[in-house]
Structure formats: C-alpha cells, structure tokens
C-alpha atoms as a PDB file:
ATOM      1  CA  UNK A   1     -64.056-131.327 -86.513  1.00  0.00           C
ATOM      2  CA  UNK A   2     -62.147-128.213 -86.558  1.00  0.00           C
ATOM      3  CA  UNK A   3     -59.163-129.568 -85.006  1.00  0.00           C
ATOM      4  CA  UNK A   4     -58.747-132.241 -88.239  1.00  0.00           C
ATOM      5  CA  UNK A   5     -58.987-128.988 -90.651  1.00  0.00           C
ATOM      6  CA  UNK A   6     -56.308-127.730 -88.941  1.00  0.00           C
ATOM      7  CA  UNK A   7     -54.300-130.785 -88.636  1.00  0.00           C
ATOM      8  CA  UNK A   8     -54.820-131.112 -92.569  1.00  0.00           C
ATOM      9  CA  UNK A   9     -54.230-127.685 -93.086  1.00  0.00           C
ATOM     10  CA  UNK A  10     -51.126-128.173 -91.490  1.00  0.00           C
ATOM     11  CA  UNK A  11     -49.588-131.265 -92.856  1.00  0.00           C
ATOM     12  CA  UNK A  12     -50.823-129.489 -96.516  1.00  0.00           C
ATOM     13  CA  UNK A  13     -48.125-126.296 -95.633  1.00  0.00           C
ATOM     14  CA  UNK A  14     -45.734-128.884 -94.636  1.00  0.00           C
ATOM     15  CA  UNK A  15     -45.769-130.760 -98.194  1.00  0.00           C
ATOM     16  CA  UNK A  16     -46.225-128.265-100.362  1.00  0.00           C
ATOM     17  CA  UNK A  17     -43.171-126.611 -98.586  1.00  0.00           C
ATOM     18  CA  UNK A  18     -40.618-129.717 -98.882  1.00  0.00           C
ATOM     19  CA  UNK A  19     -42.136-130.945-102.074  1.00  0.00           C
ATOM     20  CA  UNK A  20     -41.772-127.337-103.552  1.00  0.00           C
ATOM     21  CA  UNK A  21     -37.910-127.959-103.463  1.00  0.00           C
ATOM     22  CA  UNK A  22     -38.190-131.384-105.234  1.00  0.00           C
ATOM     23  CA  UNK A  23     -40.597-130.146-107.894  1.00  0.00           C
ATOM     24  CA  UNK A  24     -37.901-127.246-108.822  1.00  0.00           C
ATOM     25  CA  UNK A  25     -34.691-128.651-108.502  1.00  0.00           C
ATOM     26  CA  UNK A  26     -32.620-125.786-110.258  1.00  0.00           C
ATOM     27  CA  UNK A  27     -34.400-123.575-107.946  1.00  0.00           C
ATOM     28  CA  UNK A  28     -31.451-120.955-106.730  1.00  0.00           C
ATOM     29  CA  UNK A  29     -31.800-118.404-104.006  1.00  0.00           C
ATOM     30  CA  UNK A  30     -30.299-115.080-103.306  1.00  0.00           C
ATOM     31  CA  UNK A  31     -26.781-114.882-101.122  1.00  0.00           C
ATOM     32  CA  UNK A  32     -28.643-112.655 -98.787  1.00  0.00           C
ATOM     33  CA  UNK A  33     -31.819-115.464 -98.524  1.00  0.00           C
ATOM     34  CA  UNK A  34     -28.906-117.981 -98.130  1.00  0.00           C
ATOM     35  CA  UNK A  35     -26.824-116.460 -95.641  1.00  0.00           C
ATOM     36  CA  UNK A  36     -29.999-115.800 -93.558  1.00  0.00           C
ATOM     37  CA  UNK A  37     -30.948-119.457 -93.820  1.00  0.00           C
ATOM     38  CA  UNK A  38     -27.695-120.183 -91.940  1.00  0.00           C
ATOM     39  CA  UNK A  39     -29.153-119.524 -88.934  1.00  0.00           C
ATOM     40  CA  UNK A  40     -32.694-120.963 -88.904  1.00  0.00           C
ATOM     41  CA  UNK A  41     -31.089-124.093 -86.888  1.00  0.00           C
ATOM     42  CA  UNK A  42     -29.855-122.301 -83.917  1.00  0.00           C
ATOM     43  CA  UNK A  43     -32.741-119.992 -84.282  1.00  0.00           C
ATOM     44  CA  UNK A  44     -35.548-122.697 -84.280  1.00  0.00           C
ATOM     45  CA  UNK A  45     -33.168-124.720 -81.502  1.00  0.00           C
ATOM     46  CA  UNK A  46     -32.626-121.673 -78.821  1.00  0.00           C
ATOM     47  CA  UNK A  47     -36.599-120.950 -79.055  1.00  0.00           C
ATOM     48  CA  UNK A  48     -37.607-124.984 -78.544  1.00  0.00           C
ATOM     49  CA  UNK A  49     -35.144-124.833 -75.527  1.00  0.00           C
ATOM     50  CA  UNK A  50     -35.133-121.396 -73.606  1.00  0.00           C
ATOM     51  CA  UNK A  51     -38.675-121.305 -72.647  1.00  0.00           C
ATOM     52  CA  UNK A  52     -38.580-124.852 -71.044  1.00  0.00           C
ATOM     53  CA  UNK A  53     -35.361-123.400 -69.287  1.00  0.00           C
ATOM     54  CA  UNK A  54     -36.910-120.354 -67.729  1.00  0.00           C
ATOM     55  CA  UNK A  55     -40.355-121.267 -67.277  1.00  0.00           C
ATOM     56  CA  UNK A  56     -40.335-124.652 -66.449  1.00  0.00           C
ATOM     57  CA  UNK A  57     -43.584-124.864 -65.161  1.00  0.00           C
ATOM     58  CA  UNK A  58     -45.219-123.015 -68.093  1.00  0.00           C
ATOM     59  CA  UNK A  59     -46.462-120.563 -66.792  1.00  0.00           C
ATOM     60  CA  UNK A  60     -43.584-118.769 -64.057  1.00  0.00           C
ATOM     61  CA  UNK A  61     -40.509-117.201 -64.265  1.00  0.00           C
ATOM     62  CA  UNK A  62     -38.348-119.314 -62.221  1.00  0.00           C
ATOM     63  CA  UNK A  63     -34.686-117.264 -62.612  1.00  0.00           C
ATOM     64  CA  UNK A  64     -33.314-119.084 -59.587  1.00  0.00           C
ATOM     65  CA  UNK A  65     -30.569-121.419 -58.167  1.00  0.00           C
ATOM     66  CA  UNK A  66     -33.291-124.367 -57.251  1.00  0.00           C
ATOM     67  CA  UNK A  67     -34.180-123.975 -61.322  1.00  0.00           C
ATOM     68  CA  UNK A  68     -32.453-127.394 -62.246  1.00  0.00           C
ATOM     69  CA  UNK A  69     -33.283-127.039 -65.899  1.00  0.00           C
ATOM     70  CA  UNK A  70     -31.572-123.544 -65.874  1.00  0.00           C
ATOM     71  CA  UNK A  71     -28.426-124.923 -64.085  1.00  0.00           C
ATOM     72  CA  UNK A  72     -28.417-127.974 -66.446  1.00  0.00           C
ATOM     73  CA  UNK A  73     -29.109-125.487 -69.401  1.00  0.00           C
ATOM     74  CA  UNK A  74     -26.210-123.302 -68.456  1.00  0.00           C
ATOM     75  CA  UNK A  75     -23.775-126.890 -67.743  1.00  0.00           C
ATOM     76  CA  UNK A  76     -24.384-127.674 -70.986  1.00  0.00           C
ATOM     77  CA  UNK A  77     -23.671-124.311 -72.929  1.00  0.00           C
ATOM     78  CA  UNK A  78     -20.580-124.425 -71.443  1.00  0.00           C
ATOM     79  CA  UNK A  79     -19.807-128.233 -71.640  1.00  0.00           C
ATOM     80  CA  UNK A  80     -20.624-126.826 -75.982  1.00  0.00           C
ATOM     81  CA  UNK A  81     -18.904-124.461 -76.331  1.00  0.00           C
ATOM     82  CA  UNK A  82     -15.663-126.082 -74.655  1.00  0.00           C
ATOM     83  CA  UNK A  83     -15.452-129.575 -76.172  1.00  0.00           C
ATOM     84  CA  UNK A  84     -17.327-128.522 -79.339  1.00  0.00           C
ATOM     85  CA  UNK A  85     -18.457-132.548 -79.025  1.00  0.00           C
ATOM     86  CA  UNK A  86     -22.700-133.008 -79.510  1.00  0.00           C
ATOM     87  CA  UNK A  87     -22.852-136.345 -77.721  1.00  0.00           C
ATOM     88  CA  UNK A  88     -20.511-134.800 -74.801  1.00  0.00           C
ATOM     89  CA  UNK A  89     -22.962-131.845 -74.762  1.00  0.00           C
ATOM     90  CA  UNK A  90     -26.239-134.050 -74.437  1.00  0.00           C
ATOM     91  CA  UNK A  91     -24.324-136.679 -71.814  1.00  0.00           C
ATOM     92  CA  UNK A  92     -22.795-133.838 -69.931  1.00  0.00           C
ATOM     93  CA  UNK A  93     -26.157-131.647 -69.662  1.00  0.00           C
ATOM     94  CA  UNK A  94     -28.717-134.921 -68.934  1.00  0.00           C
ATOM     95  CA  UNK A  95     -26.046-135.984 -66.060  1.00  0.00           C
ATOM     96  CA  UNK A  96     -25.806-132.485 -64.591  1.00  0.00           C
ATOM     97  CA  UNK A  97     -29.903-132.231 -64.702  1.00  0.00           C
ATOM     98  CA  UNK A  98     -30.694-135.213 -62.972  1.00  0.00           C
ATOM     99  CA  UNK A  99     -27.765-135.073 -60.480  1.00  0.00           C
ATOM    100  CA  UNK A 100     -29.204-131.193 -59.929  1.00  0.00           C
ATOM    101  CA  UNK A 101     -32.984-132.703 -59.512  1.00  0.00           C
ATOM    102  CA  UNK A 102     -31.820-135.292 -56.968  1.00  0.00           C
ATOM    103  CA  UNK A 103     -29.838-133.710 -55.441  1.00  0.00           C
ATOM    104  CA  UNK A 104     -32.433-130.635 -54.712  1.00  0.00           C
ATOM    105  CA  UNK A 105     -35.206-133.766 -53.927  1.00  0.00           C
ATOM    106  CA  UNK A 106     -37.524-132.949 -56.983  1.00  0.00           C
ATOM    107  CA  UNK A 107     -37.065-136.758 -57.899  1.00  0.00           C
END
C-alpha cells in the first residue's frame, strides 16, 4: 500500500507543477531563474545517460575499451558535435553500439 501513496504522491507534484503554469499564465520569472532554466535539458539528459555509460551493469565501474556503451557514447558525442544533426546523432551512435557489441561477441 505504500508504494500507491507514493505513486499518488508523485503524479500529485507532477500536476500541480505543470498545471501551476496554466493556472497563472502572466506568471514571469527572473532573467537569472530564466537563464538557469536554459540548461535543465542538457542537465536532466547528461545525468539519464552517463551512468548507463560508465556503469553499465549498475553496479561497476567499467572505464574500459570492451565498454561498448562507452565507445558508442563517445561515437556519438562526436558524431553531435560535428554534424550538429539529432537523427544523424541517434543513427550514428545505435550503429556504432551494436557493431561494437557484435563485434566484441556480447550479442
């Protein structure tokens, strides 16, 4: 039973926090809280994706050249910041992961 409090709990936060912007529209916020919010994408994106680079497993470390998700990872930074293209970035890195987990017979 404690788990569905939670879950409500949760899903509660998460409407009151979107509606809040619907219920006051003319709501304005600082420069400084705007500038700041700038970066909540890359933020919330770089800590979704790092840990699943370097500890694949959970639990290890793994900073090493039979890490394919590291190698992939690193691919596609590159394959970024280079064609500046999202769809090239996503083709380029899924490619270079399986090719890397084939290829190193962890398929």
């Amino acid at each position: 039973m404690t788990y569905w409090w939670l879950i409500l709990g949760m899903a509660a936060i998460t409407f009151l926090m979107r509606y809040s912007l619907f219920a006051w529209p003319n709501l304005r916020f600082p420069p400084l809280v705007r500038q700041g919010l700038h970066y909540v994408p890359t933020a919330v994106l770089t800590a979704i994706v790092v840990p699943g680079m370097l500890l694949p497993d959970g639990t290890h470390w793994q900073l090493s050249l039979g890490n394919a998700y590291l190698l992939a990872g690193i691919v596609s930074i590159g394959i970024a910041a280079f064609s500046r293209n999202l769809l090239a970035t996503i083709g380029g890195g899924l490619l270079v992961f399986f090719l890397l987990r084939w290829a190193m017979g962890q398929m």
